[in-house]
C-alpha atoms as a PDB file:
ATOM      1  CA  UNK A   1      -0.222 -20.573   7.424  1.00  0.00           C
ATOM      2  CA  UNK A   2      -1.764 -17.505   8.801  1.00  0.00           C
ATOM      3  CA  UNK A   3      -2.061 -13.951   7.264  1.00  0.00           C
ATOM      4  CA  UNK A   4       0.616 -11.972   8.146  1.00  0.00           C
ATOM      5  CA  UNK A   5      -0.562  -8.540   9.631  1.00  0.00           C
ATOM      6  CA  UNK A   6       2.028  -5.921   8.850  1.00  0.00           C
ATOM      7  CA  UNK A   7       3.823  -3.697  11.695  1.00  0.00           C
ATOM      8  CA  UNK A   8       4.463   0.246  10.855  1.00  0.00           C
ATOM      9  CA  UNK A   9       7.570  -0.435   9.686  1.00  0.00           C
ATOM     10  CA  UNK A  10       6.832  -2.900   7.742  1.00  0.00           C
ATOM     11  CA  UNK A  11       3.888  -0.635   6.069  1.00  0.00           C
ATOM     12  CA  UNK A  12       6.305   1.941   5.174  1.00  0.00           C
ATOM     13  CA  UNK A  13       8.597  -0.051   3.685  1.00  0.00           C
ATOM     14  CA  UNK A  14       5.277  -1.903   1.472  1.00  0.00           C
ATOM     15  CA  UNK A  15       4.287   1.920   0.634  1.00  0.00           C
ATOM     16  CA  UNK A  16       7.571   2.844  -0.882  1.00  0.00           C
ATOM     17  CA  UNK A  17       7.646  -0.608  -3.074  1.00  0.00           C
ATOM     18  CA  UNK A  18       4.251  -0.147  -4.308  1.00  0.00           C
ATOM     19  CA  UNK A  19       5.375   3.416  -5.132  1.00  0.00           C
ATOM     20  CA  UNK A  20       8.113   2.493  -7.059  1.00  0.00           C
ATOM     21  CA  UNK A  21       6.432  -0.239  -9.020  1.00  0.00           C
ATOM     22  CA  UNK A  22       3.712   2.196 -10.032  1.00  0.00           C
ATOM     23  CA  UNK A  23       6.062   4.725 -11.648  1.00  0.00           C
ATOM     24  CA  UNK A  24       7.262   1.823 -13.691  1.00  0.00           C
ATOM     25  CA  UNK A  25       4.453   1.457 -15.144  1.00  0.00           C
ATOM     26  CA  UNK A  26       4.466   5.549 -15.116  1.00  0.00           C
ATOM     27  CA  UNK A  27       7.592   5.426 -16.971  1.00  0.00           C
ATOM     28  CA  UNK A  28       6.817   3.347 -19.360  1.00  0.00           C
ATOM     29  CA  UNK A  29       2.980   3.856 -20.229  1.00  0.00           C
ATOM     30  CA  UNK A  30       4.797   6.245 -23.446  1.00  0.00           C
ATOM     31  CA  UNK A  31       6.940   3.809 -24.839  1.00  0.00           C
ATOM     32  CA  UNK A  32       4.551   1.247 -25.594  1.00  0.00           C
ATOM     33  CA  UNK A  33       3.274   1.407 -28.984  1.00  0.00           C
ATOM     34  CA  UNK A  34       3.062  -0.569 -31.979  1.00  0.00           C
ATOM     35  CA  UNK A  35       6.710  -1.279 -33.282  1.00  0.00           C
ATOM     36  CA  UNK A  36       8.023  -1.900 -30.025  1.00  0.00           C
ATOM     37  CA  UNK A  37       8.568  -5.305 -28.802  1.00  0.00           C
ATOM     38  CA  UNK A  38       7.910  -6.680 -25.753  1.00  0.00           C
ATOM     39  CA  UNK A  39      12.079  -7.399 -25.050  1.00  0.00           C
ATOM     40  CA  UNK A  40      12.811  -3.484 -25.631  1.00  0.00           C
ATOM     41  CA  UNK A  41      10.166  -3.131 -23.166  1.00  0.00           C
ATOM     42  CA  UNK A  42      12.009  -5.342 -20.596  1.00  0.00           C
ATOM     43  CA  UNK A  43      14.997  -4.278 -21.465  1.00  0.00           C
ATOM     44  CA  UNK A  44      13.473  -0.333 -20.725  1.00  0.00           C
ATOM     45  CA  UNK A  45      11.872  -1.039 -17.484  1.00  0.00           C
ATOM     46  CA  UNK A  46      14.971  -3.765 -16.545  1.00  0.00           C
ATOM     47  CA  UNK A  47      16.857  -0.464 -16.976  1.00  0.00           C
ATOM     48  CA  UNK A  48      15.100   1.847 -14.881  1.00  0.00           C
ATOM     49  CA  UNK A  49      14.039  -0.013 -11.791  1.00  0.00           C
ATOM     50  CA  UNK A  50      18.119  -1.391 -10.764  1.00  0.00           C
ATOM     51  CA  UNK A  51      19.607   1.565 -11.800  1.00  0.00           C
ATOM     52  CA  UNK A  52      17.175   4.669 -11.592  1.00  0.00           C
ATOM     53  CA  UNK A  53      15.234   2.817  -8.385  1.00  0.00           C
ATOM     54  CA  UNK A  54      18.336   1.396  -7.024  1.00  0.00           C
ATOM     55  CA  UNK A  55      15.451  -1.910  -6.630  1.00  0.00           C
ATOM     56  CA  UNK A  56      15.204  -5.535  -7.966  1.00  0.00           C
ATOM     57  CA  UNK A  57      12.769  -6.977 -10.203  1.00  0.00           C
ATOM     58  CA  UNK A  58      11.155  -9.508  -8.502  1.00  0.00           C
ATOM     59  CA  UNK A  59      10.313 -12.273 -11.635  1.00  0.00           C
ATOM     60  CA  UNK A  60      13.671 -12.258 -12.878  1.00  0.00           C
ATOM     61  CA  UNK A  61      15.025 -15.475 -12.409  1.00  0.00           C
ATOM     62  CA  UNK A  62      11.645 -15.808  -9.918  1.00  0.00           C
ATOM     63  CA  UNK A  63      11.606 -20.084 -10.422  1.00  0.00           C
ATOM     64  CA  UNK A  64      13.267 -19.534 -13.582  1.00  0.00           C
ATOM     65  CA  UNK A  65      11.168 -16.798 -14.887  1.00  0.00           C
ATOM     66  CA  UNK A  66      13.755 -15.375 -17.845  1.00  0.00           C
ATOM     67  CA  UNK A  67      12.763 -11.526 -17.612  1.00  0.00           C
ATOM     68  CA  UNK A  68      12.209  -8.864 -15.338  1.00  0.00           C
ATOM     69  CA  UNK A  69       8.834  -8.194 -16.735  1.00  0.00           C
ATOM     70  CA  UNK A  70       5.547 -10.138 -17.808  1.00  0.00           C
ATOM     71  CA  UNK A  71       3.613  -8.911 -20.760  1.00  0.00           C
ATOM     72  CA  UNK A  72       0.916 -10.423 -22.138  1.00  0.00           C
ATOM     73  CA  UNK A  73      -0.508  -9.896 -25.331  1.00  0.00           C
ATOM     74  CA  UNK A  74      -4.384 -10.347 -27.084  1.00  0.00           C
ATOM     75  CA  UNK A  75      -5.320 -14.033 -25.881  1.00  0.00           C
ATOM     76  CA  UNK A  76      -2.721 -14.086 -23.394  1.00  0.00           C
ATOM     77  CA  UNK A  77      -3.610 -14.482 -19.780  1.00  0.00           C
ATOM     78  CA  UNK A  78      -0.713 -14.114 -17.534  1.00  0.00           C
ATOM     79  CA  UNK A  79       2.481 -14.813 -17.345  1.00  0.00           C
ATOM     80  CA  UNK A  80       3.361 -13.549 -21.243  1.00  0.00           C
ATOM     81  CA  UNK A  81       7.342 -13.765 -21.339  1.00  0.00           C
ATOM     82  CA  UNK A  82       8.718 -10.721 -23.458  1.00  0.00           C
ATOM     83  CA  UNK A  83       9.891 -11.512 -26.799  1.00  0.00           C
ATOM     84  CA  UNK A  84      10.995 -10.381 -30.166  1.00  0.00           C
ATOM     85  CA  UNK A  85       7.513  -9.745 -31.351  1.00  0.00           C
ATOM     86  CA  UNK A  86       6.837  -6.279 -32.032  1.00  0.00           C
ATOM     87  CA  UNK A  87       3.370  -5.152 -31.023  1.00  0.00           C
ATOM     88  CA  UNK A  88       0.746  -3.943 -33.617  1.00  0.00           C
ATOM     89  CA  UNK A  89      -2.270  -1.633 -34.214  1.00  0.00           C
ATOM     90  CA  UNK A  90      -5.364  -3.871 -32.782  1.00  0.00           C
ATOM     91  CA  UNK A  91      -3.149  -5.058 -30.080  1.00  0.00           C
ATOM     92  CA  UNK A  92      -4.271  -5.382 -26.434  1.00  0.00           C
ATOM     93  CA  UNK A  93      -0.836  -5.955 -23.890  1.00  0.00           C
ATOM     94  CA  UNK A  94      -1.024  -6.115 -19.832  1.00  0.00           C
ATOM     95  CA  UNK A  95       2.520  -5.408 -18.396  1.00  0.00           C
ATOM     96  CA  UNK A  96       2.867  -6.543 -14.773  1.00  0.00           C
ATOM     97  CA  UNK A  97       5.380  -4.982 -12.904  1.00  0.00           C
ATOM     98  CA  UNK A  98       6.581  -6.419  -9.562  1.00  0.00           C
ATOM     99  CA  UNK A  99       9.725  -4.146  -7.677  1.00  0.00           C
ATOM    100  CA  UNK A 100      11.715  -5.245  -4.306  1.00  0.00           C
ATOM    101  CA  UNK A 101      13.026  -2.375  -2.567  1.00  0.00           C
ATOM    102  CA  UNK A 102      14.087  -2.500   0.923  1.00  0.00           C
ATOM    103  CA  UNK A 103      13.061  -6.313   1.557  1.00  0.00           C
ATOM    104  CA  UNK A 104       9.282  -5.519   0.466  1.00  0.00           C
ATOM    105  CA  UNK A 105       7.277  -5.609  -2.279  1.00  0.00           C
ATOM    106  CA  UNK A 106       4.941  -4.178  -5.094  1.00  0.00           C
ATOM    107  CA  UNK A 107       3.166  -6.085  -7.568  1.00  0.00           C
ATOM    108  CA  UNK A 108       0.856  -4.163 -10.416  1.00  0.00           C
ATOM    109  CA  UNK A 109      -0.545  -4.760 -13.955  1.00  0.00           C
ATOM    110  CA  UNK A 110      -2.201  -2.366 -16.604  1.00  0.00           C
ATOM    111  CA  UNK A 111      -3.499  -2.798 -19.604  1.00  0.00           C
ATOM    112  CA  UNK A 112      -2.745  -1.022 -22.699  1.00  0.00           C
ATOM    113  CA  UNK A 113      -4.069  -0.363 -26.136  1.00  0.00           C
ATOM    114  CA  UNK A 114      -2.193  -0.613 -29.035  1.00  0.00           C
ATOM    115  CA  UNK A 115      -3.542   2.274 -31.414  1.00  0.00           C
ATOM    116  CA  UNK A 116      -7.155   1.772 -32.387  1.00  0.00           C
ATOM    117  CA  UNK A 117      -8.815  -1.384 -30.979  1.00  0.00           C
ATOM    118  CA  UNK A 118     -11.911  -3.308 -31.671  1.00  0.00           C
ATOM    119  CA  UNK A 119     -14.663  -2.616 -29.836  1.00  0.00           C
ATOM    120  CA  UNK A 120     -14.318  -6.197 -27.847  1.00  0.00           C
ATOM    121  CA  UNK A 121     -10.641  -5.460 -27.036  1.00  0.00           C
ATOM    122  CA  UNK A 122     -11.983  -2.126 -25.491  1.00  0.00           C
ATOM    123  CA  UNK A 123     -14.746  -3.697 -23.825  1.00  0.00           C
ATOM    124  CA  UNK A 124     -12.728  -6.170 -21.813  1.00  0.00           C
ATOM    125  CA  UNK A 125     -10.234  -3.895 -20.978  1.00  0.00           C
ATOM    126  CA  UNK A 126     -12.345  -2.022 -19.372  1.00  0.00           C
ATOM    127  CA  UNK A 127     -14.760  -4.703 -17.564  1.00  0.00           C
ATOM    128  CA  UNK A 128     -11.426  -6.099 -16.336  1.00  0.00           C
ATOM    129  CA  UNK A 129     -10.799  -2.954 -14.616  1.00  0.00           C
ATOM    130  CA  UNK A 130     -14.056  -2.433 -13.361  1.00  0.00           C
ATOM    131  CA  UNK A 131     -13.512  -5.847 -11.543  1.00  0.00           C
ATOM    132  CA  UNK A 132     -10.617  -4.792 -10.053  1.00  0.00           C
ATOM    133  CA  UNK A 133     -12.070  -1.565  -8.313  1.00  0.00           C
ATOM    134  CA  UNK A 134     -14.830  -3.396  -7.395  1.00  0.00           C
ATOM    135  CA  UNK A 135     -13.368  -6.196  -5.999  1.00  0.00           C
ATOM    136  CA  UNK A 136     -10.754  -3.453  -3.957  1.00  0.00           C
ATOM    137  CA  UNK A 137     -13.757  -1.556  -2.858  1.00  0.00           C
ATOM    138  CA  UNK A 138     -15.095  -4.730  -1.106  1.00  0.00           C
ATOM    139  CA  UNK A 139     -11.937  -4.237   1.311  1.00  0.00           C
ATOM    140  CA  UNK A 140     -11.850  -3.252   5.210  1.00  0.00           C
ATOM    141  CA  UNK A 141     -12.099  -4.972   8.315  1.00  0.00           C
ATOM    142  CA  UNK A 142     -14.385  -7.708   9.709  1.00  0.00           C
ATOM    143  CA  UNK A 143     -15.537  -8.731   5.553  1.00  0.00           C
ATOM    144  CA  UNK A 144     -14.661 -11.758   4.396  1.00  0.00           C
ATOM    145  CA  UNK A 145     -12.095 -12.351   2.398  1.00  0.00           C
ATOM    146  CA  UNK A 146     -14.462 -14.241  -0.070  1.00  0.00           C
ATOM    147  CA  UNK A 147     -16.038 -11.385  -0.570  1.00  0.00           C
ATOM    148  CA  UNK A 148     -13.825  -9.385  -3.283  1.00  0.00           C
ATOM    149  CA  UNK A 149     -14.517 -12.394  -5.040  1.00  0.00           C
ATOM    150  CA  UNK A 150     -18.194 -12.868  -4.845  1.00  0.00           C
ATOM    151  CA  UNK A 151     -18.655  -9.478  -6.437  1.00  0.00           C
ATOM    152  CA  UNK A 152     -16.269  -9.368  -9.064  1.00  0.00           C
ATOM    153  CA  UNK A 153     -17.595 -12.819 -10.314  1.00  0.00           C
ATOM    154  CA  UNK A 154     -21.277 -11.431 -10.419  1.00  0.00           C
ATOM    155  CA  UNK A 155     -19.476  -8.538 -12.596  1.00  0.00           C
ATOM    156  CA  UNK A 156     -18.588 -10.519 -15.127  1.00  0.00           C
ATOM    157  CA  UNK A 157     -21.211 -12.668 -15.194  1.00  0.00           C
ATOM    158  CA  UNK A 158     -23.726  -9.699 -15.554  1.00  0.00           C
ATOM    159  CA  UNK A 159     -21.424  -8.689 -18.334  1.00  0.00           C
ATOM    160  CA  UNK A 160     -21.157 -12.315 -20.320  1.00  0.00           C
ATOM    161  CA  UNK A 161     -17.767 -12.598 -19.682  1.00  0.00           C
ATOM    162  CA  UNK A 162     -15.744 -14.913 -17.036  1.00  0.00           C
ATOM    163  CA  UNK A 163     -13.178 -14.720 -14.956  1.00  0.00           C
ATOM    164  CA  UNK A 164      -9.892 -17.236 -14.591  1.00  0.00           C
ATOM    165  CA  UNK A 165     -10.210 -19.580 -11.619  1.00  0.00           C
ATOM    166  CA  UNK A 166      -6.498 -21.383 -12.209  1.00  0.00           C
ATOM    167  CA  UNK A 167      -4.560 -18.123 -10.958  1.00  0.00           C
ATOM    168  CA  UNK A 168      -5.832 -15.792  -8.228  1.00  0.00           C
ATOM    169  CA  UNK A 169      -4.405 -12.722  -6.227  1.00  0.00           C
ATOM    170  CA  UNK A 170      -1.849 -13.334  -3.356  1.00  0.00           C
ATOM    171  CA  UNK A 171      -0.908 -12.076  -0.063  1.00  0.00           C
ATOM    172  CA  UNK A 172       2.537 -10.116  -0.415  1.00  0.00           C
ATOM    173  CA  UNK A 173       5.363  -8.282   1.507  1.00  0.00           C
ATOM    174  CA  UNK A 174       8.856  -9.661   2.307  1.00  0.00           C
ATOM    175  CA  UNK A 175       7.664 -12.715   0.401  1.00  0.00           C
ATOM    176  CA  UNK A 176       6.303 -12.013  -3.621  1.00  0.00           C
ATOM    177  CA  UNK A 177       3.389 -14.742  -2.622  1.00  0.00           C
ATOM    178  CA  UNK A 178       2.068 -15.698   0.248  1.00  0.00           C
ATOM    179  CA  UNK A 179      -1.065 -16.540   2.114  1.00  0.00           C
ATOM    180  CA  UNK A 180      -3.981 -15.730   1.769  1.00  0.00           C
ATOM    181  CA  UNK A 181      -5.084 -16.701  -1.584  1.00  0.00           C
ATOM    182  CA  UNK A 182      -7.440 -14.041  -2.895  1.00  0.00           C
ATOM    183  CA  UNK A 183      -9.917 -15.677  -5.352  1.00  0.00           C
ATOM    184  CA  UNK A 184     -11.744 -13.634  -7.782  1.00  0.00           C
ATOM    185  CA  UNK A 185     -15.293 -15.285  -8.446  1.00  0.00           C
ATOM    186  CA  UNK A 186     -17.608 -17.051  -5.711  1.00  0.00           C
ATOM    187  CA  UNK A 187     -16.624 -20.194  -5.011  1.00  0.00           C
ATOM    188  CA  UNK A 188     -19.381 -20.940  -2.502  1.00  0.00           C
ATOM    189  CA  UNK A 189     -17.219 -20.532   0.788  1.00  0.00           C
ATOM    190  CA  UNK A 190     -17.363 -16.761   1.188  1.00  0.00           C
ATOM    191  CA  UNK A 191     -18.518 -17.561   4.600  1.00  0.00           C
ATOM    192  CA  UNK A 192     -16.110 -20.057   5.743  1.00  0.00           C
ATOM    193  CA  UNK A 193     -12.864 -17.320   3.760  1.00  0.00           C
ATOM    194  CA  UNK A 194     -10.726 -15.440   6.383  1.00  0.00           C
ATOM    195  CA  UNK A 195     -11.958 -11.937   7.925  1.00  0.00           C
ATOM    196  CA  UNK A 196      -9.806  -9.129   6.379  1.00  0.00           C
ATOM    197  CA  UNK A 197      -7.829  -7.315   9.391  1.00  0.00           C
ATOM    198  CA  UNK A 198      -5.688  -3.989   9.519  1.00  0.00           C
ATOM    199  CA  UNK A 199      -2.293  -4.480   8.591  1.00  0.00           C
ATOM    200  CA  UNK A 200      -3.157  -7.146   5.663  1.00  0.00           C
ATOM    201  CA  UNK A 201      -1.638  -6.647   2.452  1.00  0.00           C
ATOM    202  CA  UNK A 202      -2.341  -8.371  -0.864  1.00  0.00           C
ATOM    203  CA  UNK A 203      -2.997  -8.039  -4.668  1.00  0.00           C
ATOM    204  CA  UNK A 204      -6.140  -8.231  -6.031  1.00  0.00           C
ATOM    205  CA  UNK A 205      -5.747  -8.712  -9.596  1.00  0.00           C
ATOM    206  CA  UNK A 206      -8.842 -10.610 -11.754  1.00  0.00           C
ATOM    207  CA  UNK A 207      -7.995 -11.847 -15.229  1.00  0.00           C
ATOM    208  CA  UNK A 208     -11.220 -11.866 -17.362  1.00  0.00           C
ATOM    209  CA  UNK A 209     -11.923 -13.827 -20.716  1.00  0.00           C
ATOM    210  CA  UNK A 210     -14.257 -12.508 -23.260  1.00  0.00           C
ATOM    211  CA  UNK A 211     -15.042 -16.437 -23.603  1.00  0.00           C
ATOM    212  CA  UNK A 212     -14.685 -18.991 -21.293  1.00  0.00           C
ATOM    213  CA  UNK A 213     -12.716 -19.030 -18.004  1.00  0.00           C
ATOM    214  CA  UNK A 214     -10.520 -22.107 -19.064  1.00  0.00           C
ATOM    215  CA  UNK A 215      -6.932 -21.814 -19.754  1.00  0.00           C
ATOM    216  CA  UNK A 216      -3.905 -23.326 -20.743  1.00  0.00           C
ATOM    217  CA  UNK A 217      -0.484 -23.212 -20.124  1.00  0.00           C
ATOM    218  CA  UNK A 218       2.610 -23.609 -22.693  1.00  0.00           C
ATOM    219  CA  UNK A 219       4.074 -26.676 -23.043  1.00  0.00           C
ATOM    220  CA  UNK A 220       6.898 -24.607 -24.992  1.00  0.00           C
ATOM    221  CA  UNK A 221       8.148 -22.410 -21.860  1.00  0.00           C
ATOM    222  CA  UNK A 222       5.948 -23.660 -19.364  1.00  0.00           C
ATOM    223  CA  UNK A 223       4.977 -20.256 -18.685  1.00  0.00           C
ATOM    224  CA  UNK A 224       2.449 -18.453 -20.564  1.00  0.00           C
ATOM    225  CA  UNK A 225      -0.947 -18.991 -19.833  1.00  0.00           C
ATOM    226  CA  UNK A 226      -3.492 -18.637 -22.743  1.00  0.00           C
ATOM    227  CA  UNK A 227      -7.347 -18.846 -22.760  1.00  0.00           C
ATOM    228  CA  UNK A 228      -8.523 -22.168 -24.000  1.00  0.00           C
ATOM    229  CA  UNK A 229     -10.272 -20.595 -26.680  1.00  0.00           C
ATOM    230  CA  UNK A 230      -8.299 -18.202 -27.831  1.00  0.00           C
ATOM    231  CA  UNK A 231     -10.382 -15.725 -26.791  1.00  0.00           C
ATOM    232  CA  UNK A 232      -9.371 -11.775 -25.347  1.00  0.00           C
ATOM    233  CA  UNK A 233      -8.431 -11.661 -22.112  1.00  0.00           C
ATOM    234  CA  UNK A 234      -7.484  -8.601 -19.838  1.00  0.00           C
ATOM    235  CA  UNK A 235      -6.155  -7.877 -16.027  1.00  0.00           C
ATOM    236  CA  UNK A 236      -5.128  -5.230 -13.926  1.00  0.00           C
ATOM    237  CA  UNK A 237      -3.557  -5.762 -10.544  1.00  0.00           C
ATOM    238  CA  UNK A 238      -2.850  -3.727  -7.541  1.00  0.00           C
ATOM    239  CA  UNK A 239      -1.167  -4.022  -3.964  1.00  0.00           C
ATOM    240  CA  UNK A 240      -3.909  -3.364  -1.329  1.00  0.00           C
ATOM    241  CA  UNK A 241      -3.224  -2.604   2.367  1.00  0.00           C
ATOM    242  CA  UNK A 242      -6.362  -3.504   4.973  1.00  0.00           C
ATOM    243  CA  UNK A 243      -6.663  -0.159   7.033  1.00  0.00           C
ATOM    244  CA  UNK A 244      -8.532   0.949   9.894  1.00  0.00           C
ATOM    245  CA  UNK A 245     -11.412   2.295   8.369  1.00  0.00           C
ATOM    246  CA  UNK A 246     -11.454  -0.050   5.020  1.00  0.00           C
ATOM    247  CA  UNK A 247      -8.071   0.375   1.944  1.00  0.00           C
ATOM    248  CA  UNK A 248      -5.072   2.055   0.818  1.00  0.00           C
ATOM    249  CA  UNK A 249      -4.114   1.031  -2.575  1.00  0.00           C
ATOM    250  CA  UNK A 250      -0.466   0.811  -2.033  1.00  0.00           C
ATOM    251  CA  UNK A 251       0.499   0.758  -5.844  1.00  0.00           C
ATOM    252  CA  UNK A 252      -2.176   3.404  -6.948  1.00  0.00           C
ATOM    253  CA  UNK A 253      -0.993   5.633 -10.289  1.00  0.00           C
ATOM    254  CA  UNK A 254      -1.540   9.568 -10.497  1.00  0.00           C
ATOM    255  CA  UNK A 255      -3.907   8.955 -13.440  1.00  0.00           C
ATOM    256  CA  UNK A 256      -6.353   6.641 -11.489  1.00  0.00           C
ATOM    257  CA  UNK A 257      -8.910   7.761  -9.375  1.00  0.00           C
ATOM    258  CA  UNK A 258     -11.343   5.208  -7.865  1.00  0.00           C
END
């Protein structure tokens, strides 16, 4: 299938979705501290994007995805399903927020830490987000696609930490995923990847292990993904648009600057 290149229209409608799903994240950023669990924090965001943003979110009932929101907690990779487990002191949580509005949308993550962490909880928190804006600053026209991944597998590698080859970034817009596939490490075929072109849009969004890069997925729900060994693991995810002259982050927060 080939990579959809987005008309105007089409751009404005991405830029309002990626809007809304970062003041989720926005909105909620306060509430999540230890006590809470991970259903109130569905239930809060649930809340706020159909009735406040007048949107849909996009994993509820997304092949049988039970919530509206994934968090994932400490060892978990992706995909965490919100529960009844309230979160702790120590605790290290992405919360991935994807919002429809309009036809289109926006897909994000953050991480968050839960009171005072341990030194390797802060660590790959922030290495995982160091991926990400590296990987995004990889982005304009005429690079390879294979690229973003090259470089944010030589981050972690320099850093003696991996990064998840069983789930990758996707292309996005009226469809949650769709081509291309954005892989985050090298996989030896940067060369032979697709050349980014204006009007692309897609997440980039690397998960990285403080151990190894292998995972597992529950037999239980069939959903959550854990590292292998049980080790931390962190992501953070945003939309990107290809532009003229290189990006526009399409889900960027007021507190980042990159």
């Amino acid at each position: 299938m080939a990579i959809a290149i987005k008309s105007v229209d089409e751009i404005t409608k991405m830029r309002v979705a990626g809007r809304l799903a970062a003041d989720v994240l926005d909105m909620i950023t306060p509430k999540v501290k230890a006590g809470i669990t991970t259903d109130e924090l569905d239930a809060i965001c649930h809340e706020y994007i159909v009735n406040i943003q007048d949107a849909i979110p996009a994993p509820l009932n997304y092949h049988g995805f039970p919530k509206s929101i994934c968090t994932s907690v400490n060892n978990v990779v992706c995909h965490g399903i919100p529960g009844d487990k309230k979160l702790k002191k120590g605790d290290i949580v992405n919360i991935d927020i994807t919002v429809i509005k309009d036809g289109f949308h926006g897909d994000t993550s953050k991480m968050f830490i839960i009171g005072k962490s341990s030194v390797k909880a802060q660590r790959i928190c922030r290495i995982a987000q160091e991926c990400l804006y590296i990987g995004i600053k990889k982005v304009k026209p005429g690079v390879h696609l294979g690229e973003i991944g090259k470089a944010i597998g030589a981050h972690t590698t320099q850093n003696n930490c991996s990064v998840v080859r069983d789930y990758c970034g996707h292309g996005i817009g009226s469809e949650f995923h769709t081509e291309p596939q954005v892989i985050h490490y090298d996989d030896g075929s940067v060369d032979k990847s697709p050349v980014l072109e204006a009007g692309m849009t897609f997440t980039i969004e690397p998960m990285v292990n403080l151990g190894g890069f292998e995972v597992a997925t529950s037999k239980v729900d069939g959903w959550t993904v854990t590292t292998k060994d049980r080790s931390l693991s962190a992501q953070w995810e945003h939309t990107i648009l290809v532009t003229e002259d290189g990006y526009e982050i399409l889900t960027l927060r007021d507190e980042e600057s990159i």
